[in-house]
N, C-alpha and C. Protein backbone atom coordinates (compact mmCIF):
# COMPACT_ATOMS: atom_id res chain seq x y z
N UNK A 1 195.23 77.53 165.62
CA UNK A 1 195.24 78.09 164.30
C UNK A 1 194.55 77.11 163.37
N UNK A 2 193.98 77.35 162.74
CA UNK A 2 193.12 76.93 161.65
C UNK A 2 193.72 76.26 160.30
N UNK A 3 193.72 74.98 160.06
CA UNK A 3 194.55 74.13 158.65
C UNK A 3 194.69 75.30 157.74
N UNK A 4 193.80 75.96 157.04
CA UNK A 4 194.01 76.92 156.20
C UNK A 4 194.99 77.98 156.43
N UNK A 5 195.09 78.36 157.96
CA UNK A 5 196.53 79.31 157.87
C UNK A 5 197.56 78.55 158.06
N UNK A 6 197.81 77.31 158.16
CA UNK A 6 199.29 76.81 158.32
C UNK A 6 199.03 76.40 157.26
N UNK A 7 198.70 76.37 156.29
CA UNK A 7 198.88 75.64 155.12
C UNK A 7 199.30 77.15 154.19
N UNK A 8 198.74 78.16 154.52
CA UNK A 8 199.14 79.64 154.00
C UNK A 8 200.20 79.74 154.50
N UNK A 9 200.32 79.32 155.73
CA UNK A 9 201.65 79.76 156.72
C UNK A 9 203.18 78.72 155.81
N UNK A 10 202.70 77.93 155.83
CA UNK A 10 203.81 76.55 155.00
C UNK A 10 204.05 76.87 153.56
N UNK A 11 202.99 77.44 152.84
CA UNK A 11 203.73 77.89 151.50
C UNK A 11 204.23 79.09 151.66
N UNK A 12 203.70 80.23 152.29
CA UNK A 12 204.57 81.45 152.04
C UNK A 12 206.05 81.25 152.68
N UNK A 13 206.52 80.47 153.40
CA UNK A 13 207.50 79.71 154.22
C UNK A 13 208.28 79.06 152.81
N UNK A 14 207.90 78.28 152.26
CA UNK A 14 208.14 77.80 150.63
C UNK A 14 208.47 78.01 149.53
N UNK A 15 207.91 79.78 149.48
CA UNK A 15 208.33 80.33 148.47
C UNK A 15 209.32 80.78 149.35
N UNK A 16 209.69 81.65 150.16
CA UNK A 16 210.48 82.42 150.60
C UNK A 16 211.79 81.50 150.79
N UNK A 17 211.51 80.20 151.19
CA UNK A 17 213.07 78.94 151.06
C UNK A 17 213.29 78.75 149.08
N UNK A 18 212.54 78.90 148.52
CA UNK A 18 212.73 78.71 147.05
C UNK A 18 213.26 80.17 146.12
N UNK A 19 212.86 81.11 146.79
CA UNK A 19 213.47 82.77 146.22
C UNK A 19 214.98 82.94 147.06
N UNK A 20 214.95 82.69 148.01
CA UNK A 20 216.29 82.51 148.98
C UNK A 20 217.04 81.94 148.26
N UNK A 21 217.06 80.82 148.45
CA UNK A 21 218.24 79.65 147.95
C UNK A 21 217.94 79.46 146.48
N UNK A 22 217.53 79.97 145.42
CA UNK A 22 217.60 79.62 144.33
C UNK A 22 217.53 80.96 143.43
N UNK A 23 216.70 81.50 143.58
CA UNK A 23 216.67 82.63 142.88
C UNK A 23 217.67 84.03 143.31
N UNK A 24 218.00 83.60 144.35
CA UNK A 24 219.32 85.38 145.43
C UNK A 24 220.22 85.02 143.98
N UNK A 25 220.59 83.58 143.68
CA UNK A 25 221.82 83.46 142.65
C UNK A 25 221.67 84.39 141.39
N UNK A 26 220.74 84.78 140.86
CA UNK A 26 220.34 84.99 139.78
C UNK A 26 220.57 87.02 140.09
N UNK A 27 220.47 86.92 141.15
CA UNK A 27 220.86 88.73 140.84
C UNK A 27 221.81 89.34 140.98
N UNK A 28 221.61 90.52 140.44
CA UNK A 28 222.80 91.19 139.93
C UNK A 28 223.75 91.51 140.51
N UNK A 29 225.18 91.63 140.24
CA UNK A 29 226.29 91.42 141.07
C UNK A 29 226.34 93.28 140.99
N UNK A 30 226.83 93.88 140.21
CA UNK A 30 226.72 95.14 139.96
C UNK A 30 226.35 95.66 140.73
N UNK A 31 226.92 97.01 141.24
CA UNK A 31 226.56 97.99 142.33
C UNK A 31 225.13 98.55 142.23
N UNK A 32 224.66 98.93 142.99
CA UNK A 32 223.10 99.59 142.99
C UNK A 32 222.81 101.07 144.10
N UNK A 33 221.93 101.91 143.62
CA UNK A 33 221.78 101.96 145.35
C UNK A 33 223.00 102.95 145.67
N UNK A 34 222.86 102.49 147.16
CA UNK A 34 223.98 103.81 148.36
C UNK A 34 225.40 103.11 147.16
N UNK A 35 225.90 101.90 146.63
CA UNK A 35 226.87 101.33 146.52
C UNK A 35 226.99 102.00 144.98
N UNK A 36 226.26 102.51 144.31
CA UNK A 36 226.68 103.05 143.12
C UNK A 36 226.72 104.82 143.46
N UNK A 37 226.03 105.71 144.14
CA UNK A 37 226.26 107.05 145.00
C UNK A 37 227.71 107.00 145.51
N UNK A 38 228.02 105.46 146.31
CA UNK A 38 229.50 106.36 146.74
C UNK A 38 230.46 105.86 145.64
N UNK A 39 230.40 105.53 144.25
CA UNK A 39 231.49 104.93 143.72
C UNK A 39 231.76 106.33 142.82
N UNK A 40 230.65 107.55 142.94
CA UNK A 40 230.41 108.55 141.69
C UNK A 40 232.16 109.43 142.08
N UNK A 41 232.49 109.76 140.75
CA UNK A 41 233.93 110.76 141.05
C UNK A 41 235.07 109.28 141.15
N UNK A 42 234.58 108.49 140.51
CA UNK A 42 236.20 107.07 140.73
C UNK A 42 235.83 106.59 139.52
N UNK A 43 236.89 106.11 139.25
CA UNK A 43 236.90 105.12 137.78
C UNK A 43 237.03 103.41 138.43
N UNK A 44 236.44 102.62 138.01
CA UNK A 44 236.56 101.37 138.09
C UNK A 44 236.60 100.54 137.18
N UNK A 45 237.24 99.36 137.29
CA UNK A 45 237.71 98.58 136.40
C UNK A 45 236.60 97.34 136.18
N UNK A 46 236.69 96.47 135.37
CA UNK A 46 235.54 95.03 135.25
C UNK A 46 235.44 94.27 136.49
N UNK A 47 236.09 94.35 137.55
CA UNK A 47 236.03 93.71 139.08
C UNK A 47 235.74 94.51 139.68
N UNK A 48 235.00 95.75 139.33
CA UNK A 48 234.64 97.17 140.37
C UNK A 48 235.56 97.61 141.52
N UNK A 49 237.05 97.57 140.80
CA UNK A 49 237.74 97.64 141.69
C UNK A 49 238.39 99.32 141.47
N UNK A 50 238.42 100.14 142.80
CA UNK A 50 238.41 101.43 142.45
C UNK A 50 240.08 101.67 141.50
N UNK A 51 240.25 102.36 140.69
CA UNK A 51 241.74 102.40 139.82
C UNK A 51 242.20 104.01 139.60
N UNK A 52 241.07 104.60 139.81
CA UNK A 52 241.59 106.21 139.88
C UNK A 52 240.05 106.76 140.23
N UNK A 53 240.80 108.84 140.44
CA UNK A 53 239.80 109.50 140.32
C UNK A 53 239.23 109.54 142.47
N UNK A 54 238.47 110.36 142.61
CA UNK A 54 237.83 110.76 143.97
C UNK A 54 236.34 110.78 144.29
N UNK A 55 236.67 109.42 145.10
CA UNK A 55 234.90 109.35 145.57
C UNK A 55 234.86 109.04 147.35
N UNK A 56 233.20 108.57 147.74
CA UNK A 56 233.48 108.67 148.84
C UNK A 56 233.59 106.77 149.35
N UNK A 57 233.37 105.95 148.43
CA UNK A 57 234.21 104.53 148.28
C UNK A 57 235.87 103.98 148.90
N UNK A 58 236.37 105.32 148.72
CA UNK A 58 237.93 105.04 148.45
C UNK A 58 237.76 105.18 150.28
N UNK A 59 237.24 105.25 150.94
CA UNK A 59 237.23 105.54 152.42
C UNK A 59 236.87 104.44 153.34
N UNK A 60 236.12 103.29 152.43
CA UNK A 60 235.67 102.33 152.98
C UNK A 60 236.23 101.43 153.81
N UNK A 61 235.89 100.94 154.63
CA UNK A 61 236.95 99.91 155.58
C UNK A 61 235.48 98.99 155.79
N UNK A 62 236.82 97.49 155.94
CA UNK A 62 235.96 96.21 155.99
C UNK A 62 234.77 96.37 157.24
N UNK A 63 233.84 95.46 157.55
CA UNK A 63 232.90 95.78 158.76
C UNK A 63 233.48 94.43 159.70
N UNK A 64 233.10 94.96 160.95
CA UNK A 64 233.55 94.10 162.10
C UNK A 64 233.22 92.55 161.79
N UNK A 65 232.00 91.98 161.28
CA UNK A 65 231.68 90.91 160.91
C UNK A 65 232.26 90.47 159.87
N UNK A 66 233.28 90.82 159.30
CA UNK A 66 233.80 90.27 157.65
C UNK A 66 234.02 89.06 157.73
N UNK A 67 234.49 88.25 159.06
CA UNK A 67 235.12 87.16 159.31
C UNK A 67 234.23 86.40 159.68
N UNK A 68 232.71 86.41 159.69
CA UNK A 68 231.78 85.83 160.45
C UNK A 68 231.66 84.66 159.27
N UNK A 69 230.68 83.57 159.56
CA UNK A 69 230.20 82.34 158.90
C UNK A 69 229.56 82.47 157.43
N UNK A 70 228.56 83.79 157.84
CA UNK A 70 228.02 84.15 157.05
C UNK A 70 228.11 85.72 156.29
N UNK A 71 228.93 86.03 156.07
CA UNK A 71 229.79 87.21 155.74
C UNK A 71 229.62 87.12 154.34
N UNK A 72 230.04 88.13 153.67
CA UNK A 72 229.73 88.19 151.91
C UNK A 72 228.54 87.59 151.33
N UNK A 73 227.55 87.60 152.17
CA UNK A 73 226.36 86.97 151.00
C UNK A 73 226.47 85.22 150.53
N UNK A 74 226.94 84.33 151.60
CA UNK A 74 227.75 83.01 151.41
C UNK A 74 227.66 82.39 152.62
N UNK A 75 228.01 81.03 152.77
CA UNK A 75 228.71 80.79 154.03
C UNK A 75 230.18 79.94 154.52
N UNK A 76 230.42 80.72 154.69
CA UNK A 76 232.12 80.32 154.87
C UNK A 76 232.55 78.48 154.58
N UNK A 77 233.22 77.95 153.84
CA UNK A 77 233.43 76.52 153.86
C UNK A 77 233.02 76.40 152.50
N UNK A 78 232.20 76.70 151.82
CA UNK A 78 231.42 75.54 151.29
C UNK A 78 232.28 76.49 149.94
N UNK A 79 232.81 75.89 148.59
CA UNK A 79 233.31 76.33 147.48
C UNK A 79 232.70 76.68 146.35
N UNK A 80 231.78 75.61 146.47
CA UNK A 80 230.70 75.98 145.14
C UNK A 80 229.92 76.99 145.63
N UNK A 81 230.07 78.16 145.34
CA UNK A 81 229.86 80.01 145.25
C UNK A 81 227.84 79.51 144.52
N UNK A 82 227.32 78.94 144.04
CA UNK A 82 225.75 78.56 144.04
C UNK A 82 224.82 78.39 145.19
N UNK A 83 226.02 77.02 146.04
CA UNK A 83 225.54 76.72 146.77
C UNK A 83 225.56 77.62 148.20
N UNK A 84 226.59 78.16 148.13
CA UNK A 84 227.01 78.83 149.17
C UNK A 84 226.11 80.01 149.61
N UNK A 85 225.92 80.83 148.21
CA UNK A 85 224.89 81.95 148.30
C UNK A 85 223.18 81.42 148.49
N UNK A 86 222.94 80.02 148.03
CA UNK A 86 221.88 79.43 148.03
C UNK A 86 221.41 79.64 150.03
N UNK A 87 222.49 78.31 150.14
CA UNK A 87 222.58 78.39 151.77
C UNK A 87 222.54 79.10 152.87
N UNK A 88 223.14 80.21 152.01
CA UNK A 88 223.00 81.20 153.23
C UNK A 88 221.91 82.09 152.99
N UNK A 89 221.18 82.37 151.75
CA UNK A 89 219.55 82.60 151.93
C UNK A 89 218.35 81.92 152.49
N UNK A 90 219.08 80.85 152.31
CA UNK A 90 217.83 79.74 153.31
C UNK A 90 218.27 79.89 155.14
N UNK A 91 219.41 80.04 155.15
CA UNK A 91 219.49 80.12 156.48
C UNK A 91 218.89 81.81 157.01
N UNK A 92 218.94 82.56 156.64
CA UNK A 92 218.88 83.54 156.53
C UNK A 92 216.91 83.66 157.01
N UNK A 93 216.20 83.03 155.53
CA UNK A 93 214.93 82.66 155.84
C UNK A 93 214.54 82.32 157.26
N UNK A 94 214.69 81.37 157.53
CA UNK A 94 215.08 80.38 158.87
C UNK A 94 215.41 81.14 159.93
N UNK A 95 216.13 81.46 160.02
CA UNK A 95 216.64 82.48 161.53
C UNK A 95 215.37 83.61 161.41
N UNK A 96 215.16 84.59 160.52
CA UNK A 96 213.86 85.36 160.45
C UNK A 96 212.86 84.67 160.70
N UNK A 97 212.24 83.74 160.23
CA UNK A 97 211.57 82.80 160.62
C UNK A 97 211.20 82.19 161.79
N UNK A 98 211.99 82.44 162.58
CA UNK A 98 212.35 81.39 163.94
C UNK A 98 211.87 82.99 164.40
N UNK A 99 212.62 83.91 164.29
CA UNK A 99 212.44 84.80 165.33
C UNK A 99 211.16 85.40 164.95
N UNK A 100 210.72 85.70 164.00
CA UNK A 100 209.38 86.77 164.04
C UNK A 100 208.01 85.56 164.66
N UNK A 101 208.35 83.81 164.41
CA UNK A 101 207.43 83.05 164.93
C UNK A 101 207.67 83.04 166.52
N UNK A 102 208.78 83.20 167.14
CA UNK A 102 208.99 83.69 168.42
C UNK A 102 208.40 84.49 169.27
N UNK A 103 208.62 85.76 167.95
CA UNK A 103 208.10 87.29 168.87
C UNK A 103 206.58 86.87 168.85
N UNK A 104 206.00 86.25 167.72
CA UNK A 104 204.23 86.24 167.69
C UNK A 104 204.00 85.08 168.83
N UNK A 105 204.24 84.25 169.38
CA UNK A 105 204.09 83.12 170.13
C UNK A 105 204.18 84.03 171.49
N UNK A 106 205.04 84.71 171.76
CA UNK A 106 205.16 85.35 173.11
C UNK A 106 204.34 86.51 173.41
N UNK A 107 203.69 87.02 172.21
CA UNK A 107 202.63 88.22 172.01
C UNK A 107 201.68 88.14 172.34
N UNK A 108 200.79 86.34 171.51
CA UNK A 108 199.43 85.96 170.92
C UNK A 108 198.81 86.26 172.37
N UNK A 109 198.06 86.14 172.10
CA UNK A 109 196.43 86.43 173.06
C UNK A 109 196.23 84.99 173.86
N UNK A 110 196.58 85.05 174.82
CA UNK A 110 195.59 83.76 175.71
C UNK A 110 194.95 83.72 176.56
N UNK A 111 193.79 83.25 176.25
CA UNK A 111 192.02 83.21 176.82
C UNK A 111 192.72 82.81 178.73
N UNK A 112 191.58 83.43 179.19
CA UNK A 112 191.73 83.01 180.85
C UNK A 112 190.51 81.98 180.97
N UNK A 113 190.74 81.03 181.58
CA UNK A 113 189.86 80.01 182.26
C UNK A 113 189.90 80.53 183.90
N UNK A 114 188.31 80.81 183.72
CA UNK A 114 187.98 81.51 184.86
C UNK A 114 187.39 80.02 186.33
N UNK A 115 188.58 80.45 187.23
CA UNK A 115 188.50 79.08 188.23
C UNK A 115 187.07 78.91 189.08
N UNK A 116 186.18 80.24 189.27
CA UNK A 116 185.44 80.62 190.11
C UNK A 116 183.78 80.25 189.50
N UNK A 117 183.61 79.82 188.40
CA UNK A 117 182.70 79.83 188.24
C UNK A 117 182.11 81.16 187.09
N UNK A 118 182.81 82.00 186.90
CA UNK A 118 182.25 83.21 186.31
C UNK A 118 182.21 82.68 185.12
N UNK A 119 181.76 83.99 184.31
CA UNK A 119 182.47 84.07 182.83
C UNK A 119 183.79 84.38 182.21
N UNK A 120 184.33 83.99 181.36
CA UNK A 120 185.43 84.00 180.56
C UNK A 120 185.62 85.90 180.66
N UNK A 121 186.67 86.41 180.89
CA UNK A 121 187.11 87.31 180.38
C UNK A 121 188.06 88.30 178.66
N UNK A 122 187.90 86.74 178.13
CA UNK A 122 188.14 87.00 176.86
C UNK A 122 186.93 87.04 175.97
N UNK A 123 186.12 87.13 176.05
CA UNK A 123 184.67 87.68 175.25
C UNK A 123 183.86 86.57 174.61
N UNK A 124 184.48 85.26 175.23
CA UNK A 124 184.30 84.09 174.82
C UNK A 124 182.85 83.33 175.40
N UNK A 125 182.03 82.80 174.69
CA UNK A 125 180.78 82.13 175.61
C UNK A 125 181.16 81.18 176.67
N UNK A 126 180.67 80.86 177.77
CA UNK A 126 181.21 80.00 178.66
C UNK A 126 180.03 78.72 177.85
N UNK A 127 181.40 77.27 178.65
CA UNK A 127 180.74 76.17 177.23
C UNK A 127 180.17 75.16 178.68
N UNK A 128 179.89 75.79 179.91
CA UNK A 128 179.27 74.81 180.76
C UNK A 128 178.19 74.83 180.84
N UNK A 129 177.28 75.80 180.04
CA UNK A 129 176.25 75.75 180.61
C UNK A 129 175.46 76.99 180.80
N UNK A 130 176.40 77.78 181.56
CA UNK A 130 175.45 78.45 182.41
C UNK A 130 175.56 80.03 181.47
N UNK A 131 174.90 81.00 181.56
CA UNK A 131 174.55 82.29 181.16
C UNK A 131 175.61 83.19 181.50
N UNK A 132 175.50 84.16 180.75
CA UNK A 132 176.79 85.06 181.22
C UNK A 132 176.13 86.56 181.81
N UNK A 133 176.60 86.48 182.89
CA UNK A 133 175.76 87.86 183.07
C UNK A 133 175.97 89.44 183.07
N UNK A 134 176.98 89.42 181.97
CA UNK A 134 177.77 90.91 181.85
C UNK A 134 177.07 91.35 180.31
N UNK A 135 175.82 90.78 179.80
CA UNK A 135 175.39 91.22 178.63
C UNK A 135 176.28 90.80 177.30
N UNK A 136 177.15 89.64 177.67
CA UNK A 136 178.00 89.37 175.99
C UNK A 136 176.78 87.97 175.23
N UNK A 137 177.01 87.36 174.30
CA UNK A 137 176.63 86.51 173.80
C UNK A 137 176.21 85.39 174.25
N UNK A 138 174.82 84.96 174.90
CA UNK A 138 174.34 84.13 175.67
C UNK A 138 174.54 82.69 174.64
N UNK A 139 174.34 81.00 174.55
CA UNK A 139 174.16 80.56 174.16
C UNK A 139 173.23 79.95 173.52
N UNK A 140 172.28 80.43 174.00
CA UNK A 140 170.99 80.70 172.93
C UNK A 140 171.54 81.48 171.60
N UNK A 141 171.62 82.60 171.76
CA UNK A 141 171.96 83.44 170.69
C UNK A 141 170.92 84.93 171.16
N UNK A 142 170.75 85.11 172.24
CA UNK A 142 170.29 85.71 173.00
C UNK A 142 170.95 87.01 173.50
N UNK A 143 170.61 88.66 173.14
CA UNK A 143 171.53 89.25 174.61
C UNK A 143 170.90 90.23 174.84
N UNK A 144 170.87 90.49 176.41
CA UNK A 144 170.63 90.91 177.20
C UNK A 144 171.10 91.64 178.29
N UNK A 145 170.73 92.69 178.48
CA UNK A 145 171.50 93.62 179.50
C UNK A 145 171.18 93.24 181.10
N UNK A 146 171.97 93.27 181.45
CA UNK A 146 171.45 92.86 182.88
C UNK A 146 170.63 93.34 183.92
N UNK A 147 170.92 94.59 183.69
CA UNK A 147 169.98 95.30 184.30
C UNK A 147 168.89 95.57 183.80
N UNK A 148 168.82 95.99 182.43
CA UNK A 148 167.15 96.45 182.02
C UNK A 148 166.72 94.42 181.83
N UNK A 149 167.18 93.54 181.45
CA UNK A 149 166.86 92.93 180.77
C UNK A 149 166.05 92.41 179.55
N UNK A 150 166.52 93.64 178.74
CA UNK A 150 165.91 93.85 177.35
C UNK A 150 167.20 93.60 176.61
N UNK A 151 167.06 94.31 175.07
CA UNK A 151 167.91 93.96 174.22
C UNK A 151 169.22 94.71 174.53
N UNK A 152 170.58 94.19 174.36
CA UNK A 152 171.80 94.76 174.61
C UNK A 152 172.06 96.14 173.93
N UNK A 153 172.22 97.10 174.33
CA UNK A 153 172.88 97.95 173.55
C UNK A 153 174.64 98.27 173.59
N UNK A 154 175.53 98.83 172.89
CA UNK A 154 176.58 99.15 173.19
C UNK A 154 176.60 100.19 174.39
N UNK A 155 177.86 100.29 174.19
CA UNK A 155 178.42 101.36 175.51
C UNK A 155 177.96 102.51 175.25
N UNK A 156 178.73 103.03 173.72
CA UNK A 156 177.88 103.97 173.40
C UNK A 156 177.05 104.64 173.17
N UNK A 157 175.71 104.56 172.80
CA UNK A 157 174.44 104.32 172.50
C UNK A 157 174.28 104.50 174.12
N UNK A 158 174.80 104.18 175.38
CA UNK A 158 174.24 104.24 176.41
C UNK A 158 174.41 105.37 177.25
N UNK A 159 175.84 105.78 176.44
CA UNK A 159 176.37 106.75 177.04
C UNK A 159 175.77 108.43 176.46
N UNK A 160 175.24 108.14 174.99
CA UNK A 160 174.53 109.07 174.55
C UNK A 160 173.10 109.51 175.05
N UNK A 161 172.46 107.82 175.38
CA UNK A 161 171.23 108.01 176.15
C UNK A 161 171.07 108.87 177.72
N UNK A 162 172.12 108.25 178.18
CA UNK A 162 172.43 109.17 179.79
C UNK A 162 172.81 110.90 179.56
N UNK A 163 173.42 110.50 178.75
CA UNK A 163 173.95 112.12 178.27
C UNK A 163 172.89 113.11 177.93
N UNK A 164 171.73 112.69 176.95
CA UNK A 164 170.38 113.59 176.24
C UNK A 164 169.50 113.75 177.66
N UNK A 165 169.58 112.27 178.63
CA UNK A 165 168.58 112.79 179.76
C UNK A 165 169.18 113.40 181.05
């Protein structure tokens, strides 16, 4: 990879640890969303805690993870409620992070080094020397079809030519 994308790669990494852990604090606690739809038909009090009236809220039950580390938007232990929500957006970053650089590492493309003498099968010039003889990019700057040995054409273009005659 090229300095310029890890250096793209390291700040967007940067902001996303600086909007995580510093800025998650700053938004709104207030329901939104599916969480304000099911509160409609209930009255709630200044702790949005349901106090009368029929909605589909009043049905809710805790989720299997309530007890986990990172449960409520926090992480369990830590008291100062800043830091806590800070922390667990950065960790949060981080684990996404880890895994989507995972999935791309096990994806990426890797060139074959051809043992036999041929050419590269990744579309790559061979750097020993010698000519490639499947018509890709000679090191001259040269190409050539192998058979006519004139100028390269695509596939297509060849396939139209065979086709008209």
């Amino acid at each position: 990879m090229k300095n310029r994308s890890w250096a793209f790669l390291a700040g967007g990494l940067l902001v996303a640890l600086l909007l995580a852990g510093v800025v998650s604090n700053y938004a709104s606690s207030h329901p939104d969303g599916l969480d304000s739809s099911l509160l409609k038909g209930c009255t709630v009090d200044a702790d949005d805690n349901i106090v009368g009236g029929s909605c589909p809220a009043q049905q809710a039950r805790d989720h299997e993870l309530v007890d986990s580390p990172l449960a409520d938007y926090g992480v369990r232990g830590v008291r100062n409620s800043f830091v806590s929500t800070g922390l667990s957006g950065v960790l949060g970053v981080l684990v996404t992070f880890a895994i989507g650089a995972g999935g791309f590492w096990l994806l990426r493309r890797r060139g074959t080094t051809p043992t036999d003498g041929t050419t590269p099968t990744d579309g790559t010039t061979p750097t020993d020397g010698t000519t490639p003889t499947d018509g890709t990019n000679r090191t001259d700057g040269d190409t050539t079809t192998p058979a006519e040995g004139g100028p390269a054409t695509s596939d297509d273009v060849r396939r139209r030519a065979d086709a008209a005659s």
